[in-house]
Protein backbone atom coordinates (compact mmCIF):
# COMPACT_ATOMS: atom_id res chain seq x y z
CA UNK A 1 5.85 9.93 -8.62
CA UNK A 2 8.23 12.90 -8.92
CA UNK A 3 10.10 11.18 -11.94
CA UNK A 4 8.19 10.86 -14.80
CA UNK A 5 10.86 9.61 -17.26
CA UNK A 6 9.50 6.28 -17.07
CA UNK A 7 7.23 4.92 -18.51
CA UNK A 8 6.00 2.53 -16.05
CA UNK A 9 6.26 2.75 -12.46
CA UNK A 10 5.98 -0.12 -10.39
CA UNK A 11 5.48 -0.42 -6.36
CA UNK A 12 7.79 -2.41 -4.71
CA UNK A 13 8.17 -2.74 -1.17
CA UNK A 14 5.01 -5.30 -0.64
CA UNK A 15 3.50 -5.00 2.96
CA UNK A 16 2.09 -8.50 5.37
CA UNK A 17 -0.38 -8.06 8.15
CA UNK A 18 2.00 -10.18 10.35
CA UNK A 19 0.00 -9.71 13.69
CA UNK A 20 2.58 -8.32 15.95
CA UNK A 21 4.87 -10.46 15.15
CA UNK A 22 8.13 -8.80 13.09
CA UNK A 23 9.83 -6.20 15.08
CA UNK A 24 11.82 -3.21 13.52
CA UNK A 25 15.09 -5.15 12.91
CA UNK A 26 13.36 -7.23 10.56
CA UNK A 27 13.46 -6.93 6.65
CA UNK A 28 13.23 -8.31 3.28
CA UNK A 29 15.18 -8.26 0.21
CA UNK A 30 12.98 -8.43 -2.92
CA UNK A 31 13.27 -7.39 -6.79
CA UNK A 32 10.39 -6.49 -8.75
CA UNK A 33 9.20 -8.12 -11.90
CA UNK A 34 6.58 -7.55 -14.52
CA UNK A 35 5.22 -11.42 -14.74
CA UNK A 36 2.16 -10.89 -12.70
CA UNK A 37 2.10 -7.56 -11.72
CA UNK A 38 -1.53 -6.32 -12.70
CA UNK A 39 -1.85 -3.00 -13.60
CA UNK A 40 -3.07 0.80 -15.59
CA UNK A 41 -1.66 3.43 -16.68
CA UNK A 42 -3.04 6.89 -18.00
CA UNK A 43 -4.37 7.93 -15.02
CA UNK A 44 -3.27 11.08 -12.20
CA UNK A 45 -3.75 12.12 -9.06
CA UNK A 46 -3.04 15.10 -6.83
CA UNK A 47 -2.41 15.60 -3.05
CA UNK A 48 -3.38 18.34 -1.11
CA UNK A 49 -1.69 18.13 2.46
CA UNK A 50 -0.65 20.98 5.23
CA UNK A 51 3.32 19.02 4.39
CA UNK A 52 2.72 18.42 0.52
CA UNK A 53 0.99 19.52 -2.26
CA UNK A 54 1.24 18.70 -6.27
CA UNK A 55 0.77 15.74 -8.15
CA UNK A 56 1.50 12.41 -7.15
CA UNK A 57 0.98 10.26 -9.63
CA UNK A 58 1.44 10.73 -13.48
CA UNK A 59 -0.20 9.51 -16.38
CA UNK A 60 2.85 7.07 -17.13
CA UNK A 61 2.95 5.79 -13.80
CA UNK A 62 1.99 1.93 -13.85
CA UNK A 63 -0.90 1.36 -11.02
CA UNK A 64 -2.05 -2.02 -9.60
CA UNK A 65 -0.95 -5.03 -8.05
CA UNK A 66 3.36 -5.79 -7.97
CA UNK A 67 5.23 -8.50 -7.64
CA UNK A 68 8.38 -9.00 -6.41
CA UNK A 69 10.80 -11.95 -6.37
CA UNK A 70 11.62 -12.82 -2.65
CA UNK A 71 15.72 -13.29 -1.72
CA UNK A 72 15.86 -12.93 1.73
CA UNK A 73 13.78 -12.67 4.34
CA UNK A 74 14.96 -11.86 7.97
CA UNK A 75 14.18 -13.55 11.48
CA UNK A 76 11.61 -13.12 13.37
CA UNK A 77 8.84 -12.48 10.09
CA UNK A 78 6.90 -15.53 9.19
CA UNK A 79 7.68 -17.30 5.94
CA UNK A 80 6.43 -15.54 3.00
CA UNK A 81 5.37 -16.28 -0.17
CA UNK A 82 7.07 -15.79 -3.55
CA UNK A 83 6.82 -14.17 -5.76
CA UNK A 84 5.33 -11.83 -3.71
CA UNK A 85 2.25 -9.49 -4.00
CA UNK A 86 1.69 -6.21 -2.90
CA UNK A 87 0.18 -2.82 -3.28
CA UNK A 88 2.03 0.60 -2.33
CA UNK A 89 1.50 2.93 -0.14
CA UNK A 90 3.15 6.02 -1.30
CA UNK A 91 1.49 7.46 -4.10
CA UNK A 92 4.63 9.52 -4.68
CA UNK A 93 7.47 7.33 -3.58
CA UNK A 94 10.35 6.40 -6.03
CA UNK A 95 11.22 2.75 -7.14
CA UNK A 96 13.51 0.86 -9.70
CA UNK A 97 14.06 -2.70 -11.02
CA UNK A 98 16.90 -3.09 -8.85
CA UNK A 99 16.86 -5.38 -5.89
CA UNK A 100 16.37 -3.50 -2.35
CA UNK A 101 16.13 -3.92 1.27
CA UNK A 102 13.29 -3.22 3.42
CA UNK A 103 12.78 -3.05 7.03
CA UNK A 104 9.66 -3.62 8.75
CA UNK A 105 7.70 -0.53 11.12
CA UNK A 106 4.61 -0.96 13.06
CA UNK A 107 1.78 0.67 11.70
CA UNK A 108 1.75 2.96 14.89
CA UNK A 109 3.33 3.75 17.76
CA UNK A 110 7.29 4.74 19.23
CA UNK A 111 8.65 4.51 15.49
CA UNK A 112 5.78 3.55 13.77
CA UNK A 113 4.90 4.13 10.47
CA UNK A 114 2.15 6.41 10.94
CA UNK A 115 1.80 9.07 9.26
CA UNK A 116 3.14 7.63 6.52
CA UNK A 117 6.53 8.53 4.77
CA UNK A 118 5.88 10.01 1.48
CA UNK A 119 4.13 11.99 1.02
CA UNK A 120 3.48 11.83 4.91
CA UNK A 121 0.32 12.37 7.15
CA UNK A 122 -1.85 9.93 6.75
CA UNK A 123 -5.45 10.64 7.98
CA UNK A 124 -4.47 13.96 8.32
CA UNK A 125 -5.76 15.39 11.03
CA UNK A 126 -6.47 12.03 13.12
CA UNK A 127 -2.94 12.42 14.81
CA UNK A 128 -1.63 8.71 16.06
CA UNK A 129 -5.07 7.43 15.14
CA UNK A 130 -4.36 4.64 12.50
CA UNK A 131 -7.54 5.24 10.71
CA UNK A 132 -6.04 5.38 7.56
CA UNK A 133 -3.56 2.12 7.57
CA UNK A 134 -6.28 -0.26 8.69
CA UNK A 135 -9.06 1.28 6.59
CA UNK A 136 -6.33 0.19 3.94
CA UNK A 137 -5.67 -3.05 5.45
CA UNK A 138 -9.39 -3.45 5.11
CA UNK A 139 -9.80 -2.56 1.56
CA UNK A 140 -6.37 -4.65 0.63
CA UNK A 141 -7.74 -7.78 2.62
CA UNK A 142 -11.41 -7.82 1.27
CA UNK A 143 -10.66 -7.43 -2.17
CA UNK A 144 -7.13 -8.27 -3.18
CA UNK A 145 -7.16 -12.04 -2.94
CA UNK A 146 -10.33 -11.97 -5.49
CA UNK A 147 -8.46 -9.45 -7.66
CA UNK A 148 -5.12 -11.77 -8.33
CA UNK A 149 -7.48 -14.60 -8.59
CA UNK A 150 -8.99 -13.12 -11.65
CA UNK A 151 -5.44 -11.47 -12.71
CA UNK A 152 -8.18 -8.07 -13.46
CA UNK A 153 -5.58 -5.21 -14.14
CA UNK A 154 -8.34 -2.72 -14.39
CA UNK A 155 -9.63 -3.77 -10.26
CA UNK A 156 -5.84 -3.40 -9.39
CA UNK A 157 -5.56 -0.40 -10.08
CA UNK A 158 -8.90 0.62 -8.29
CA UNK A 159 -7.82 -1.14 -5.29
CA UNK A 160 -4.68 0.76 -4.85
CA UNK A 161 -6.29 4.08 -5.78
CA UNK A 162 -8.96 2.77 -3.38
CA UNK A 163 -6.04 2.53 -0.68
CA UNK A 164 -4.78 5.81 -1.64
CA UNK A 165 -7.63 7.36 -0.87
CA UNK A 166 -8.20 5.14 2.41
CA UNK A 167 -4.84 6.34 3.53
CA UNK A 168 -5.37 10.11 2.98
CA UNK A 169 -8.90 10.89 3.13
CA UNK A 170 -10.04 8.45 6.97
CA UNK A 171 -12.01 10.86 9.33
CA UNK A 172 -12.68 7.21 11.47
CA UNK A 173 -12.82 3.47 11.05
CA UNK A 174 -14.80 3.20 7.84
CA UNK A 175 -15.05 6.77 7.25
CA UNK A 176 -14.16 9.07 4.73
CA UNK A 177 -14.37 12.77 5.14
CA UNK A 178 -11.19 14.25 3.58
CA UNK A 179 -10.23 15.42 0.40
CA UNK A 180 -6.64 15.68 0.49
CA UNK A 181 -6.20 12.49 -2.02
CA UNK A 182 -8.14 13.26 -5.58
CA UNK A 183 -8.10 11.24 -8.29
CA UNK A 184 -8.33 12.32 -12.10
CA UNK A 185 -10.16 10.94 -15.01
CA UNK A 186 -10.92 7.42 -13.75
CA UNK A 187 -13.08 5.58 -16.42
CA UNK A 188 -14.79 2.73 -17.79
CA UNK A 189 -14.47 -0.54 -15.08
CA UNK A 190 -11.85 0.76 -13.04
CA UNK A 191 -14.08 3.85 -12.13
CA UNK A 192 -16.34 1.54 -11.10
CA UNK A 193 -14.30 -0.59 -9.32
CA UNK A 194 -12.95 2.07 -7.45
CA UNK A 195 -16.59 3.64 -6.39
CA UNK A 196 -17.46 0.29 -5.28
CA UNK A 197 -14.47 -0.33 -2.69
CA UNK A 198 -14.72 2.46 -1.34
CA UNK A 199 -18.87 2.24 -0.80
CA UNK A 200 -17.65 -1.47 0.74
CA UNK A 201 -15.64 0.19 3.17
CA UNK A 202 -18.26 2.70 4.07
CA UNK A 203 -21.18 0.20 4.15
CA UNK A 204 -19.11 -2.02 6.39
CA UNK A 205 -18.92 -2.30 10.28
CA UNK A 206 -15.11 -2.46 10.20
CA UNK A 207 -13.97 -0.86 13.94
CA UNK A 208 -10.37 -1.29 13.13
CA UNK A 209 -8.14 -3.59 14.87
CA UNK A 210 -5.37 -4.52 13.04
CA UNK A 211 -1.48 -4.55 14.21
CA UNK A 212 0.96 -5.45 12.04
CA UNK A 213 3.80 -4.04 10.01
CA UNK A 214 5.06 -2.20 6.91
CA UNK A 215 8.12 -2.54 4.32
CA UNK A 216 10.02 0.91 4.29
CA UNK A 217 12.87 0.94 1.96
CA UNK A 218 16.43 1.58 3.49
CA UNK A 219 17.26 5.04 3.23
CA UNK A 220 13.96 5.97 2.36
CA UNK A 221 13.75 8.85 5.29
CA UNK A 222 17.29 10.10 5.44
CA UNK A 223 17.86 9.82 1.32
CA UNK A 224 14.56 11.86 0.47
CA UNK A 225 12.56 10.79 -1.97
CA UNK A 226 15.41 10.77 -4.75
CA UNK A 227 17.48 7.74 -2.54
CA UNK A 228 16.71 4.66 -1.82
CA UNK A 229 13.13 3.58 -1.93
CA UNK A 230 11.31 6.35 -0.65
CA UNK A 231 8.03 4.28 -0.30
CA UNK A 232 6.30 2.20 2.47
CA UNK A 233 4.15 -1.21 1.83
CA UNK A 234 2.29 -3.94 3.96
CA UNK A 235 3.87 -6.94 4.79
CA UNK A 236 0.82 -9.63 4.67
CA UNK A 237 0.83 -13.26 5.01
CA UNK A 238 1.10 -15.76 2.40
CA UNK A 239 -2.57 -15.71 0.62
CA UNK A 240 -3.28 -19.41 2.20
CA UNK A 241 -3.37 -18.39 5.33
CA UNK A 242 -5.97 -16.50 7.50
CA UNK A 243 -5.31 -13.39 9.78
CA UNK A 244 -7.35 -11.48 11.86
CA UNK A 245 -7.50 -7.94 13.64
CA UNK A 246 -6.55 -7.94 17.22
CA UNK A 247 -9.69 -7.17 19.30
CA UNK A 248 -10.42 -3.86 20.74
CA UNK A 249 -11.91 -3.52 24.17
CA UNK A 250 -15.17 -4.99 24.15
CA UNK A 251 -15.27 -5.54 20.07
CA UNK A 252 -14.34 -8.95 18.66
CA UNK A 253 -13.71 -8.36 14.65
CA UNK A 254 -15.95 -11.36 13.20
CA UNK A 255 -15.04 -13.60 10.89
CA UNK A 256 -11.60 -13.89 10.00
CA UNK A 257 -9.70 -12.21 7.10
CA UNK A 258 -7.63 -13.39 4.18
CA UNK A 259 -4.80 -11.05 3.88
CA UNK A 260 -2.34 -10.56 0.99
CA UNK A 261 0.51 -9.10 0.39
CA UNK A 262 0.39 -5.39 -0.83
CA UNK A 263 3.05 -2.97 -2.34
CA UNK A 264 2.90 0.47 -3.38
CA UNK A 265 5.41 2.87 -3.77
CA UNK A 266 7.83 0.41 -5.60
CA UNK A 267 5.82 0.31 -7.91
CA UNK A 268 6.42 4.08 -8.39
CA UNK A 269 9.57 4.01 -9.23
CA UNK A 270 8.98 1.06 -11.68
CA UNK A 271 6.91 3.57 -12.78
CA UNK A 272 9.22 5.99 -13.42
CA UNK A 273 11.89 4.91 -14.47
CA UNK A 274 10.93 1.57 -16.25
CA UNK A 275 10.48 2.26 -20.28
CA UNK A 276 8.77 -0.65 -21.38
């Protein structure tokens, strides 16, 4: 979100719940495109972290739902679907319309993603706990299928504000507590929208449970956030099929999820450096 010469700003690495399945020498090469991305602009946000503080996303940054266009896809992920959709997952990450590389990280773990690249710390303050990543999962796998469905630009960008704030803000499984995420000015349907994810989350019995991967552009880390695609996003399975959390000690997650595929910071950079 640090380059605000565009005027639209799309996420594009797109992020699959793929169990535990890819491993970290996996990847996929995808380009984004406008037909059926979903999304609002006019809106900002700021982020107040111990490791970052400022504003993260601009007023001409585009917010939603990307898609990408699929070229390659590496052994050992599952197929995937494309175009692809996804939802990113750094508010302030960088993207362009070019076509890019991304390699897939566990969500936690010896190289995982957690805390998140940039900005990083996610769940501040829960250390290795991956509150924040599978209260995202949560929101993104509840609510995203219904929201392409009905191609509603105004519940896209709730959703990924809604994941934002997932990401940031976790004290616990279906908890929120923090206030390092804020959003600005949200209004009309997509305020609403927004209030009533997160209330879903909150109202829910969601004990977490998910293991899976995200898309990290190459270069993302080493580059900074001016280099490569300094964003993260989750790598889901094709909308048709069904994935579930893996079970904690003594909790079974019930009922099975439908998972989509979610990018976010890609769509930054769309965001910033796209003039349509």
């Amino acid at each position: 979100m640090k380059n605000t010469k565009l005027a639209k700003a799309f996420g594009l690495a797109a992020v699959f719940v793929l169990g535990a399945v890819c491993s970290a020498t996996a990847s996929v090469t995808m380009t984004f495109t406008w037909s059926g991305t979903l999304y609002q602009s006019g809106y900002t946000a700021d982020l107040n972290t111990p490791s970052y503080s400022g504003q993260v996303v601009n007023g001409n940054d585009a917010i939603g739902i990307y898609a990408f266009n699929v070229s390659q896809v590496t052994a050992p992920s599952p197929s995937t679907p494309n175009p692809l959709y996804s939802v990113c997952l750094s508010p302030a990450g960088l993207l362009d319309t070019g076509t890019y590389t991304y390699n897939t990280i566990p969500f936690t773990g010896v190289g995982g993603a957690s805390p998140g690249i940039y900005p990083s710390q996610w769940a501040v303050g829960a250390g290795e706990q991956p509150y924040g990543i599978n209260n995202a999962a949560y929101l993104w796998s509840t609510y995203g299928s219904g929201i392409l469905a009905s191609k509603d630009s105004a519940a896209a960008a709730a959703l990924e504000f809604a994941i934002w704030t997932a990401l940031y803000n976790s004290t616990g499984y279906a908890q929120l507590g923090n206030d390092y995420f804020t959003v600005n000015g949200l209004s009309g349907t997509t305020s609403d929208d927004y209030t009533a994810y997160l209330k879903g989350l909150k109202d829910s019995t969601f004990s977490g449970g998910y293991t899976g991967d995200i898309l990290e552009g190459q270069g993302a880390v080493s580059g900074g956030p001016n280099s490569g695609q300094s964003q993260e996003f989750f790598l889901l399975q094709p909308a048709s099929q069904v994935a579930t959390p893996v079970p904690e000690p003594a909790t079974i997650f019930a009922g099975a999820m439908l998972l989509l595929p979610i990018g976010v910071s890609a769509a930054r950079i769309l965001r910033k450096k796209s003039t349509v």
